[in-house]
C-alpha atoms as a PDB file:
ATOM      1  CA  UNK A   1     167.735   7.356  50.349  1.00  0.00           C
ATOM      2  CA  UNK A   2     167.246   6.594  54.023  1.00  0.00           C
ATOM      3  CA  UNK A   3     163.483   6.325  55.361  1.00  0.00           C
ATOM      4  CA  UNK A   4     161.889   6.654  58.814  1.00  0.00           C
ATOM      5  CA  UNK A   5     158.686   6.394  59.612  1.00  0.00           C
ATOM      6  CA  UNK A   6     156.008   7.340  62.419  1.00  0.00           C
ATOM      7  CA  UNK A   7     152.719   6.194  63.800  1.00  0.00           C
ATOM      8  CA  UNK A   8     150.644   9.327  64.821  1.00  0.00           C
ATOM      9  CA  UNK A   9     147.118   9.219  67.139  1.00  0.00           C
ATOM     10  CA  UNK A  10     144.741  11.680  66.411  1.00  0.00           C
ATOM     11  CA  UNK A  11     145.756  13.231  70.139  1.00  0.00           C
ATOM     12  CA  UNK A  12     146.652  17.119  70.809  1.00  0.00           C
ATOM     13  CA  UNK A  13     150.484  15.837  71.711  1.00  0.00           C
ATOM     14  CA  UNK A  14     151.090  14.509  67.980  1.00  0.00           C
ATOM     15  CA  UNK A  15     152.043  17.346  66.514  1.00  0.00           C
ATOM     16  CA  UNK A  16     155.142  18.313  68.838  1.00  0.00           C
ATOM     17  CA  UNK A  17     155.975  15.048  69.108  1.00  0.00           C
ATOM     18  CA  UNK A  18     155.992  14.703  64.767  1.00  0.00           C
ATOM     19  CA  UNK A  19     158.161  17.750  65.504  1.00  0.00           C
ATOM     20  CA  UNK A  20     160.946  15.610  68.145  1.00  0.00           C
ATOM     21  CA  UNK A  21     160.507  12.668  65.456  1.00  0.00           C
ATOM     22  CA  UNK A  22     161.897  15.188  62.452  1.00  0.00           C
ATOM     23  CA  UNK A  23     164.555  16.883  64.648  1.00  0.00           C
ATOM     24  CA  UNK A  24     166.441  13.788  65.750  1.00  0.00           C
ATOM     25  CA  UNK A  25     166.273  12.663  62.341  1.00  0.00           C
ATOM     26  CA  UNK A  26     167.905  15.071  60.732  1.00  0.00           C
ATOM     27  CA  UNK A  27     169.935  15.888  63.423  1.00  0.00           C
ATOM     28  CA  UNK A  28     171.280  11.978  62.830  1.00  0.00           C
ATOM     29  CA  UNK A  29     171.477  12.872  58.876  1.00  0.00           C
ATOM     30  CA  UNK A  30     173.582  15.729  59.532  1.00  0.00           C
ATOM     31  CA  UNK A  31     170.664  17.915  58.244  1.00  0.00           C
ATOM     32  CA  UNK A  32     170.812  20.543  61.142  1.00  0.00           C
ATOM     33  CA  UNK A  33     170.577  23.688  58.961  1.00  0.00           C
ATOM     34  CA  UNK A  34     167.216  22.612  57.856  1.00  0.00           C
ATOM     35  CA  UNK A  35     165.661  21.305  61.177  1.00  0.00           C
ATOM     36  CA  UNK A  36     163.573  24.299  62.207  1.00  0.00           C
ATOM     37  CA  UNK A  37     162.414  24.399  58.786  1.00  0.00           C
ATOM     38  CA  UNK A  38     161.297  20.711  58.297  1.00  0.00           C
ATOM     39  CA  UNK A  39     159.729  20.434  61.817  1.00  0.00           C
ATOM     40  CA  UNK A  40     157.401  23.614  61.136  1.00  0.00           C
ATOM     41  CA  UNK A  41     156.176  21.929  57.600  1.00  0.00           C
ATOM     42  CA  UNK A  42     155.998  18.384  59.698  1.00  0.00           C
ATOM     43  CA  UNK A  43     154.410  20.248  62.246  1.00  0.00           C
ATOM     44  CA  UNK A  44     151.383  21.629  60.329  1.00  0.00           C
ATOM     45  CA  UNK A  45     151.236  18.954  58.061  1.00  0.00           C
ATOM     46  CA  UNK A  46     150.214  17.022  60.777  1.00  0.00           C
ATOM     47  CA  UNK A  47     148.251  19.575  62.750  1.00  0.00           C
ATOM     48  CA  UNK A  48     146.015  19.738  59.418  1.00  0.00           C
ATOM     49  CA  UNK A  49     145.722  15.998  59.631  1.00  0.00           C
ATOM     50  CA  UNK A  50     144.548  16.142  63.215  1.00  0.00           C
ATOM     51  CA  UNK A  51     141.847  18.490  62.916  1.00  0.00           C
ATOM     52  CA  UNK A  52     140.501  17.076  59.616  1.00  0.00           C
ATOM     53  CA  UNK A  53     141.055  12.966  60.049  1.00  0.00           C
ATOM     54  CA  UNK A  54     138.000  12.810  61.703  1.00  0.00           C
ATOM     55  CA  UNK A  55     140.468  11.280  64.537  1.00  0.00           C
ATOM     56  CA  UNK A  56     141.239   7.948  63.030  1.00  0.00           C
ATOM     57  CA  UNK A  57     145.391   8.866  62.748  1.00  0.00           C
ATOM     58  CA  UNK A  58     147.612   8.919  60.296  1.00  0.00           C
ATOM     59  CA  UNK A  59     151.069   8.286  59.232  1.00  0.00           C
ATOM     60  CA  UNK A  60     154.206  10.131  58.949  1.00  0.00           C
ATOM     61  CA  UNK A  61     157.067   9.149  56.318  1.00  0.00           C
ATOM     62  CA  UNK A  62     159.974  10.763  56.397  1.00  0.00           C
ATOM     63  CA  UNK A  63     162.415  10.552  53.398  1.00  0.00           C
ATOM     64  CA  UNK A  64     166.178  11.912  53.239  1.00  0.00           C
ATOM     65  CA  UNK A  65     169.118  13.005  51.083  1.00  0.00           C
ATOM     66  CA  UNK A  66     172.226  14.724  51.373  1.00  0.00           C
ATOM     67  CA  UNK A  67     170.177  18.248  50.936  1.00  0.00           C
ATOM     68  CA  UNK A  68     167.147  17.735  52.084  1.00  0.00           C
ATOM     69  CA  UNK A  69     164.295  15.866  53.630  1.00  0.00           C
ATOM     70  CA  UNK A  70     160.452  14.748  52.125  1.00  0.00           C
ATOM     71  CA  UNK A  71     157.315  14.377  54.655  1.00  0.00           C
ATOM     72  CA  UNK A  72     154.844  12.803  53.848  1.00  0.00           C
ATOM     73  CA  UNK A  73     151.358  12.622  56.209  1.00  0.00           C
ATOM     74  CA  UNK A  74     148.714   9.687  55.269  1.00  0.00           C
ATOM     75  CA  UNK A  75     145.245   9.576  56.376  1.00  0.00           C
ATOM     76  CA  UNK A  76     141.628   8.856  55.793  1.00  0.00           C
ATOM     77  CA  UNK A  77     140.509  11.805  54.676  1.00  0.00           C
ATOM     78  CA  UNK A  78     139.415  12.435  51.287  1.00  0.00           C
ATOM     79  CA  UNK A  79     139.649  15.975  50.871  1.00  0.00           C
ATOM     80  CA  UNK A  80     142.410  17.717  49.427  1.00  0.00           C
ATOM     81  CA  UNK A  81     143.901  20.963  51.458  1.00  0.00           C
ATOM     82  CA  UNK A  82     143.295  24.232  49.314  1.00  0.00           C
ATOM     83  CA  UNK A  83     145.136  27.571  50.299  1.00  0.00           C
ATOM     84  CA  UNK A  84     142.731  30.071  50.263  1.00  0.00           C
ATOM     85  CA  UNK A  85     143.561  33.353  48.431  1.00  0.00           C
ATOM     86  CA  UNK A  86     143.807  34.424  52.318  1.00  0.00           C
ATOM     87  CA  UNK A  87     143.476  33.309  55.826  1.00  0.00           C
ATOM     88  CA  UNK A  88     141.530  34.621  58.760  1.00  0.00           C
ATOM     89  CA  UNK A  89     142.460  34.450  63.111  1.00  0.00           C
ATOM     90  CA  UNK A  90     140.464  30.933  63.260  1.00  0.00           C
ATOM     91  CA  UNK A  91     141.660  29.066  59.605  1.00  0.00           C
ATOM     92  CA  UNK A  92     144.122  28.869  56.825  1.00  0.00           C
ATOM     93  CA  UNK A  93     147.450  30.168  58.744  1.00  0.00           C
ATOM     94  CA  UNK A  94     148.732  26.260  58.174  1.00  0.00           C
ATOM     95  CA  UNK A  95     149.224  26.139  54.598  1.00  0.00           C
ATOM     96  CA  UNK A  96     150.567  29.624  54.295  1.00  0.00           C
ATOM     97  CA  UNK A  97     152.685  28.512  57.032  1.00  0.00           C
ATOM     98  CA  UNK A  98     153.751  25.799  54.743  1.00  0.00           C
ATOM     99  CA  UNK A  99     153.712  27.456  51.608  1.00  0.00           C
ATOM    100  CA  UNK A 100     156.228  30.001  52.637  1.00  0.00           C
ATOM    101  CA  UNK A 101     158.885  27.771  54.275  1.00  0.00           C
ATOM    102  CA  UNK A 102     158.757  25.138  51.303  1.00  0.00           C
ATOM    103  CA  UNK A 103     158.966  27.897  48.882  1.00  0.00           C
ATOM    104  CA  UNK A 104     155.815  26.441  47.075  1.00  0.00           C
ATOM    105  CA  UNK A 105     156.795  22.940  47.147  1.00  0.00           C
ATOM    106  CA  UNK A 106     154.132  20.920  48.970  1.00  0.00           C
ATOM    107  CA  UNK A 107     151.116  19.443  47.678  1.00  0.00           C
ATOM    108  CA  UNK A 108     147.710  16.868  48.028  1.00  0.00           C
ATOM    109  CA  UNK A 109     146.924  13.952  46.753  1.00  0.00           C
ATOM    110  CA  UNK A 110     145.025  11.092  47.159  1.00  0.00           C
ATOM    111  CA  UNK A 111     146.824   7.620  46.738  1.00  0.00           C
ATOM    112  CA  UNK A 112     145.789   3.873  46.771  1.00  0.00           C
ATOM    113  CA  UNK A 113     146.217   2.607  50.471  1.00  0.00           C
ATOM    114  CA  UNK A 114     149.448   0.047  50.484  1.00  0.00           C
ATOM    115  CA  UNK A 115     147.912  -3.663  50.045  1.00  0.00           C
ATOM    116  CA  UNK A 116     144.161  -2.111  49.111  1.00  0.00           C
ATOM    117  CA  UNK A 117     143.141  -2.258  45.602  1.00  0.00           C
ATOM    118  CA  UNK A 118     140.075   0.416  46.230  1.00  0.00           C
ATOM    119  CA  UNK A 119     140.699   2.320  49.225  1.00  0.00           C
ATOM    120  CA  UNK A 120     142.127   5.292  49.152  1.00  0.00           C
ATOM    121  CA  UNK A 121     144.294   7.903  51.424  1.00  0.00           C
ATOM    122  CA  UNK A 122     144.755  11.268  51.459  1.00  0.00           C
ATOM    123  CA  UNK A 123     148.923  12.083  51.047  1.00  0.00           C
ATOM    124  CA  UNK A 124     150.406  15.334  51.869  1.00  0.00           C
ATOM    125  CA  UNK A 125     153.429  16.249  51.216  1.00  0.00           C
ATOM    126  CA  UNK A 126     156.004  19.074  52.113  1.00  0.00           C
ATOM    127  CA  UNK A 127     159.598  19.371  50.537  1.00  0.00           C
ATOM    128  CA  UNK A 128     162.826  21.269  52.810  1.00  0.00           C
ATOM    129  CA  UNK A 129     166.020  21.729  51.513  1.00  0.00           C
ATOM    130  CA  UNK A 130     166.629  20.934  48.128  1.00  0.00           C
ATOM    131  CA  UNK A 131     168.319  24.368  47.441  1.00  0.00           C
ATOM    132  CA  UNK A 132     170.551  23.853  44.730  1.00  0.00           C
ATOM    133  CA  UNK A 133     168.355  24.936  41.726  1.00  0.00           C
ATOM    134  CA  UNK A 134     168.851  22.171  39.538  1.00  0.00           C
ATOM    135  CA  UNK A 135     167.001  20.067  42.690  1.00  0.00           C
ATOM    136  CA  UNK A 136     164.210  22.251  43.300  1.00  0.00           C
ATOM    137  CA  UNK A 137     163.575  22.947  39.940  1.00  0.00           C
ATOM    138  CA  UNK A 138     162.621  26.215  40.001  1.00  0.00           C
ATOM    139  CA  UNK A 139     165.130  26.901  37.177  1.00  0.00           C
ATOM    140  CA  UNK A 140     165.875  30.703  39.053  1.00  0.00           C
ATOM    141  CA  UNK A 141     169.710  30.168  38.534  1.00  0.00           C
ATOM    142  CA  UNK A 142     170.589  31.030  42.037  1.00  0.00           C
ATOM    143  CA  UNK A 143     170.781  28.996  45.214  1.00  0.00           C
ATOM    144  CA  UNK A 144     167.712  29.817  47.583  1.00  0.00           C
ATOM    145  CA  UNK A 145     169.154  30.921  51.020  1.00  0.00           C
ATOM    146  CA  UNK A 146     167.998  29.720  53.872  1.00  0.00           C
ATOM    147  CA  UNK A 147     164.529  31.171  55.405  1.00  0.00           C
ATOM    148  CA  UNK A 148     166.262  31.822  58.825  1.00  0.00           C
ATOM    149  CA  UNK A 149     169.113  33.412  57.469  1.00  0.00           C
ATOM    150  CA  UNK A 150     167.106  35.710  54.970  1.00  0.00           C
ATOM    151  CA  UNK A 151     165.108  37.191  57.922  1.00  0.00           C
ATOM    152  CA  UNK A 152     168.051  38.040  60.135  1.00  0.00           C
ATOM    153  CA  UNK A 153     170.264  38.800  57.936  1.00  0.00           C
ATOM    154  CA  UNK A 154     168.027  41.666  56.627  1.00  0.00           C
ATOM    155  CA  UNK A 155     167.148  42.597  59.677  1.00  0.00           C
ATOM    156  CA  UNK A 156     170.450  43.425  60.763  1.00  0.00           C
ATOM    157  CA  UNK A 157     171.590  45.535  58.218  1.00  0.00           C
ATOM    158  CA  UNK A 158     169.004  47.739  58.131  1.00  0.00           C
ATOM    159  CA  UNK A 159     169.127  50.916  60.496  1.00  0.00           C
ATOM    160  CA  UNK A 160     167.179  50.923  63.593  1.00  0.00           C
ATOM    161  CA  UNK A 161     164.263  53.283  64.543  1.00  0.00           C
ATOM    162  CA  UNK A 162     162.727  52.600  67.451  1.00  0.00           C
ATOM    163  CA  UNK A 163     160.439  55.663  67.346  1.00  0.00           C
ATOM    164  CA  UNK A 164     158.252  54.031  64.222  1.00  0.00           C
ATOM    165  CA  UNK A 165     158.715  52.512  61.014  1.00  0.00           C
ATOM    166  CA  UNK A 166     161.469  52.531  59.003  1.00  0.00           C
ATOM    167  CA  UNK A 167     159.433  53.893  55.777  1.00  0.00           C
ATOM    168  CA  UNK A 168     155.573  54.538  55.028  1.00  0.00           C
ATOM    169  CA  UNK A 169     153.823  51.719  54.170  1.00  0.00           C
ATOM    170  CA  UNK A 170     153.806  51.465  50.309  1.00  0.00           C
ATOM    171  CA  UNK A 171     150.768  51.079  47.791  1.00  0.00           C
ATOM    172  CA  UNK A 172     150.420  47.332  47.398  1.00  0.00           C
ATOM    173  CA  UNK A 173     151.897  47.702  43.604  1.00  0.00           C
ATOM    174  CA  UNK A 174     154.797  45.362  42.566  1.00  0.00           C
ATOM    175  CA  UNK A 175     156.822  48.070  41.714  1.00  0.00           C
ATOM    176  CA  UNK A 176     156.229  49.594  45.208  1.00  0.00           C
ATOM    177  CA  UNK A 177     156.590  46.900  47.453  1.00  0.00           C
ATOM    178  CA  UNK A 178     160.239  45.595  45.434  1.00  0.00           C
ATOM    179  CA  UNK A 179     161.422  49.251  46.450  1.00  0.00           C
ATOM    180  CA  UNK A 180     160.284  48.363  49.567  1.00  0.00           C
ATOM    181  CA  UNK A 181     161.708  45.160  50.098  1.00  0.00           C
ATOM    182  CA  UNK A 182     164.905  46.086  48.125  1.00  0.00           C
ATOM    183  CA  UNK A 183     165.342  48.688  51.446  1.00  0.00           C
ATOM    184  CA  UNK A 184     164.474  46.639  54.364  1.00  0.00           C
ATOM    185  CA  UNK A 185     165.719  42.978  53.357  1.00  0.00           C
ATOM    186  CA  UNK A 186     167.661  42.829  50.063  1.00  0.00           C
ATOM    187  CA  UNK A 187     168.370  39.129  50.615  1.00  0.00           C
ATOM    188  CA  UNK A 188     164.772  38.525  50.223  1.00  0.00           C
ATOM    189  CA  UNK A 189     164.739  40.274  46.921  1.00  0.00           C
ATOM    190  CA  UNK A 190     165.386  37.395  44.694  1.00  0.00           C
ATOM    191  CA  UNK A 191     162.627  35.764  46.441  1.00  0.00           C
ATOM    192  CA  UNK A 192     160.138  38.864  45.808  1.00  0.00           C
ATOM    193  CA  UNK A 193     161.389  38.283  42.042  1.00  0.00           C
ATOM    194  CA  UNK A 194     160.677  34.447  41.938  1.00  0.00           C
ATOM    195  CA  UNK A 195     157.297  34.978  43.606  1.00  0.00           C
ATOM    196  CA  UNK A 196     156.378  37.879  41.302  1.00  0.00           C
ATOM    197  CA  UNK A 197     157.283  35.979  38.191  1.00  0.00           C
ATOM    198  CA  UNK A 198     155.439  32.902  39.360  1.00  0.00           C
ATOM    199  CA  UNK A 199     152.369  34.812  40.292  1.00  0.00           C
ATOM    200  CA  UNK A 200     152.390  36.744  36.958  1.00  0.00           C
ATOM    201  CA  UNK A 201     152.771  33.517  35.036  1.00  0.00           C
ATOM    202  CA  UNK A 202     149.941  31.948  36.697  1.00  0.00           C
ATOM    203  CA  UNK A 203     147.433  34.736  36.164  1.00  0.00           C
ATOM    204  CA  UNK A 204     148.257  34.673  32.697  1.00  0.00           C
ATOM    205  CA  UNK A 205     147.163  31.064  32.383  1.00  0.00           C
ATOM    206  CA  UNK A 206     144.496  31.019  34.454  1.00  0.00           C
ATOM    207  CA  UNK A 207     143.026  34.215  33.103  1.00  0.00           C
ATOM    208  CA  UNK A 208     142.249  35.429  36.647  1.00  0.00           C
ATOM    209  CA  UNK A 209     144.322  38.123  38.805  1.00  0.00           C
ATOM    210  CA  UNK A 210     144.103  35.750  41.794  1.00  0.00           C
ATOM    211  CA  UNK A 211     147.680  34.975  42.088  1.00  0.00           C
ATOM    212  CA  UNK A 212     148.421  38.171  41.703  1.00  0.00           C
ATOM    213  CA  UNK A 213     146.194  39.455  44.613  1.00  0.00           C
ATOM    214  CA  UNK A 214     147.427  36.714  46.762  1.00  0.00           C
ATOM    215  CA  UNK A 215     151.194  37.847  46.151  1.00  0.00           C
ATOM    216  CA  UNK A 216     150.572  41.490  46.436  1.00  0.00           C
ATOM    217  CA  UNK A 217     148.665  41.140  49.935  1.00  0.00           C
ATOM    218  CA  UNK A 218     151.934  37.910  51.134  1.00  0.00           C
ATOM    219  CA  UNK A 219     154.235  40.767  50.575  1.00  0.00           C
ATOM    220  CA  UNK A 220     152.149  44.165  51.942  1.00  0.00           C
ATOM    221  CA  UNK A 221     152.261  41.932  55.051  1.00  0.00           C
ATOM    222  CA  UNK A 222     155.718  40.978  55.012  1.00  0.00           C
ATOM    223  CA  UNK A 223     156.725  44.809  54.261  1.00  0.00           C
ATOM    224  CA  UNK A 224     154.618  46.408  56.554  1.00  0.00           C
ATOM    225  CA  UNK A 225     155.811  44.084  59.999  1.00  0.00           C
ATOM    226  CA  UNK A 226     159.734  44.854  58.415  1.00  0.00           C
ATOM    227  CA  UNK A 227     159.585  48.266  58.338  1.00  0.00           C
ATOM    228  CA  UNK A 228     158.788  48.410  61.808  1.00  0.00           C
ATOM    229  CA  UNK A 229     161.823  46.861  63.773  1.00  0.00           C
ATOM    230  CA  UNK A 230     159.869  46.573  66.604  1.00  0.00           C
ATOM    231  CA  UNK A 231     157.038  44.623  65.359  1.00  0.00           C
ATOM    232  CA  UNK A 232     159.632  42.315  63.614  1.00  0.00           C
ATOM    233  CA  UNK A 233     161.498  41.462  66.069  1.00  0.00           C
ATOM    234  CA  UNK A 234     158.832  40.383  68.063  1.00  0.00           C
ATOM    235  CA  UNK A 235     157.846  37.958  65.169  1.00  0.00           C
ATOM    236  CA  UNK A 236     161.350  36.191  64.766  1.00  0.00           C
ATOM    237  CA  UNK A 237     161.572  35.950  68.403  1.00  0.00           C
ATOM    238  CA  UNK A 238     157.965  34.161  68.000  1.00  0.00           C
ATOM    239  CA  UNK A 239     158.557  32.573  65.105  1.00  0.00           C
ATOM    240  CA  UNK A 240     162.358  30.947  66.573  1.00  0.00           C
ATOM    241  CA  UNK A 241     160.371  29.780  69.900  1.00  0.00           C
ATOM    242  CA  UNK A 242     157.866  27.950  67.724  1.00  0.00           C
ATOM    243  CA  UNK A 243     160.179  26.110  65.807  1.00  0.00           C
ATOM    244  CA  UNK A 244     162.338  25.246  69.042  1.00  0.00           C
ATOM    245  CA  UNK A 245     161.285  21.391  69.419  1.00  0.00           C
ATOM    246  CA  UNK A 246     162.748  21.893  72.910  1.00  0.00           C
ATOM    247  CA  UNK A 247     159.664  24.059  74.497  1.00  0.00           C
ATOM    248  CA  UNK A 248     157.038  22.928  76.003  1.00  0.00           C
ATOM    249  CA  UNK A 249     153.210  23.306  74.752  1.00  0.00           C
ATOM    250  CA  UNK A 250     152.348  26.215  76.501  1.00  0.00           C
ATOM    251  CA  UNK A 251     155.307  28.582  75.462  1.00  0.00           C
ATOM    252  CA  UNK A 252     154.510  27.019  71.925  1.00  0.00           C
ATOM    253  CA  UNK A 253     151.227  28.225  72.152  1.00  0.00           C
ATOM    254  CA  UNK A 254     151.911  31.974  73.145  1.00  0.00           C
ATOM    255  CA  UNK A 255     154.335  32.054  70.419  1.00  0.00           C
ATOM    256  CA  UNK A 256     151.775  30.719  68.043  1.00  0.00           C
ATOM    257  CA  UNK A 257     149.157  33.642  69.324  1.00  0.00           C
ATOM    258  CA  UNK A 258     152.191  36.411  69.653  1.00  0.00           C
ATOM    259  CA  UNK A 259     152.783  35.407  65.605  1.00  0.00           C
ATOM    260  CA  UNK A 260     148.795  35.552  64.932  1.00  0.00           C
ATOM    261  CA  UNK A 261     148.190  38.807  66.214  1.00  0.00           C
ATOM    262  CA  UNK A 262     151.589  40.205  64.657  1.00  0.00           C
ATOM    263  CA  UNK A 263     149.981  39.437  61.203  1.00  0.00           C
ATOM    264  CA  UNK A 264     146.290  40.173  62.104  1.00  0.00           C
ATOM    265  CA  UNK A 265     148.195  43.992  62.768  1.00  0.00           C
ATOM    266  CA  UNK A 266     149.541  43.956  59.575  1.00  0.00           C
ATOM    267  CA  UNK A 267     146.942  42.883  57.559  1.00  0.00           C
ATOM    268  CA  UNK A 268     145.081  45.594  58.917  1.00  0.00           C
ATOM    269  CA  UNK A 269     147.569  47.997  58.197  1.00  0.00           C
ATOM    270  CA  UNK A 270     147.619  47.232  53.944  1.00  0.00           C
ATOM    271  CA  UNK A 271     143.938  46.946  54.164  1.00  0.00           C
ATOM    272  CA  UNK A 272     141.342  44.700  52.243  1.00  0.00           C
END
């Protein structure tokens, strides 16, 4: 499987230019369909590694196959990223960022430094593509669509009021938010399931409702900017000019904001 490889300074520019790095290599791979995808994960991944390298760099590896693509960000710091059950206007947006477009499959670990017995580095890694099942091994049965393609697609079919929401917002219940889902995006329905059985799974063995909170309140948010067409299209119009590696920093930024304050709304429309 091909490999490429980047040298990244802790400077403000890295994480756009991680962003041009991913694009024309995948771009070279034939990969296209995945590129907005993969330079958002590459994007934070490195972002996180900017803030919280204590500026002393890192490294960006870059691995390919016919489906997909691997990142991988080294650096010196020794503490693992943890997604907190949810994240505020200053914190936290990253991983959920990252969590949602790899479907779950990104991690943190800390690995023996290349040619160094005892030191260690910190290796995170994101995973795009991969969407046969057999690959990402969810074991779901079906193949996962693509994230871009879910959100319009939905969007589309569903009717358009532009005098306020499509439906009330529902109780945060499962039940209640797969009706709701099931109504304004039925392509994202088998992702609602996957979640939901996932989250259910992982209270039972941890003995704590946690996940469950945490994919009750991922979902209330998603529902409530959906069923306003409005609000959502203002978020995939953010969302597509922060994933365009083609902008410059400052239209990057506004996006960024436009998408923050889109979700601060929601969150305070389903509540604590």
């Amino acid at each position: 499987m091909p490999e490429y490889s980047l040298r990244i300074p802790p400077h403000a520019t890295s994480p756009r230019i991680a962003r041009d790095f991913v694009t024309s290599v995948l771009h070279a791979q034939q990969l296209a369909d995945i590129v907005d995808d993969a330079a958002l994960c590459v994007s934070e991944l490195v972002t996180n590694s900017c803030v919280h390298a204590a500026g002393t760099g890192a490294g960006l590896l870059l691995v390919t196959n016919p489906v997909g693509m691997r990142a991988t960000v080294f650096d010196a710091d020794v503490t693992l990223p943890v997604m907190k059950e949810w994240y505020d206007a200053e914190s936290g947006r990253g991983l959920w960022i990252l969590d949602s477009v790899t479907a779950g499959r990104w991690e943190g670990r800390l690995v023996r430094a290349r040619n160094a017995r005892a030191v260690r580095v910190r290796a995170m890694t994101a995973r795009v593509g991969y969407r046969a099942a057999t690959l990402a091994g969810d074991g779901c049965g079906y193949a996962e669509p693509d994230r871009r393609e879910r959100g319009r697609r939905g969007m589309s079919a569903q009717p358009v009021h532009r005098d306020g929401p499509i439906i009330p917002m529902p109780p945060l219940t499962r039940d209640a938010l797969r009706e709701a889902v099931k109504r304004l995006s039925l392509v994202n329905l088998p992702q609602f399931d996957l979640e939901a059985g996932r989250a259910f799974d992982q209270a039972s063995q941890t003995g704590s409702t946690a996940p469950l909170q945490l994919f009750l309140r991922r979902w209330g948010v998603f529902v409530a900017v959906e069923r306003d067409p409005a609000r959502a299209a203002r978020l995939h119009e953010a969302e597509r000019i922060s994933q365009d590696s083609t902008v410059g920093e400052a239209a990057f930024r506004a996006a960024m904001a436009e998408i923050n304050g889109i979700l601060r709304e929601a969150e305070q429309e389903i509540g604590d």
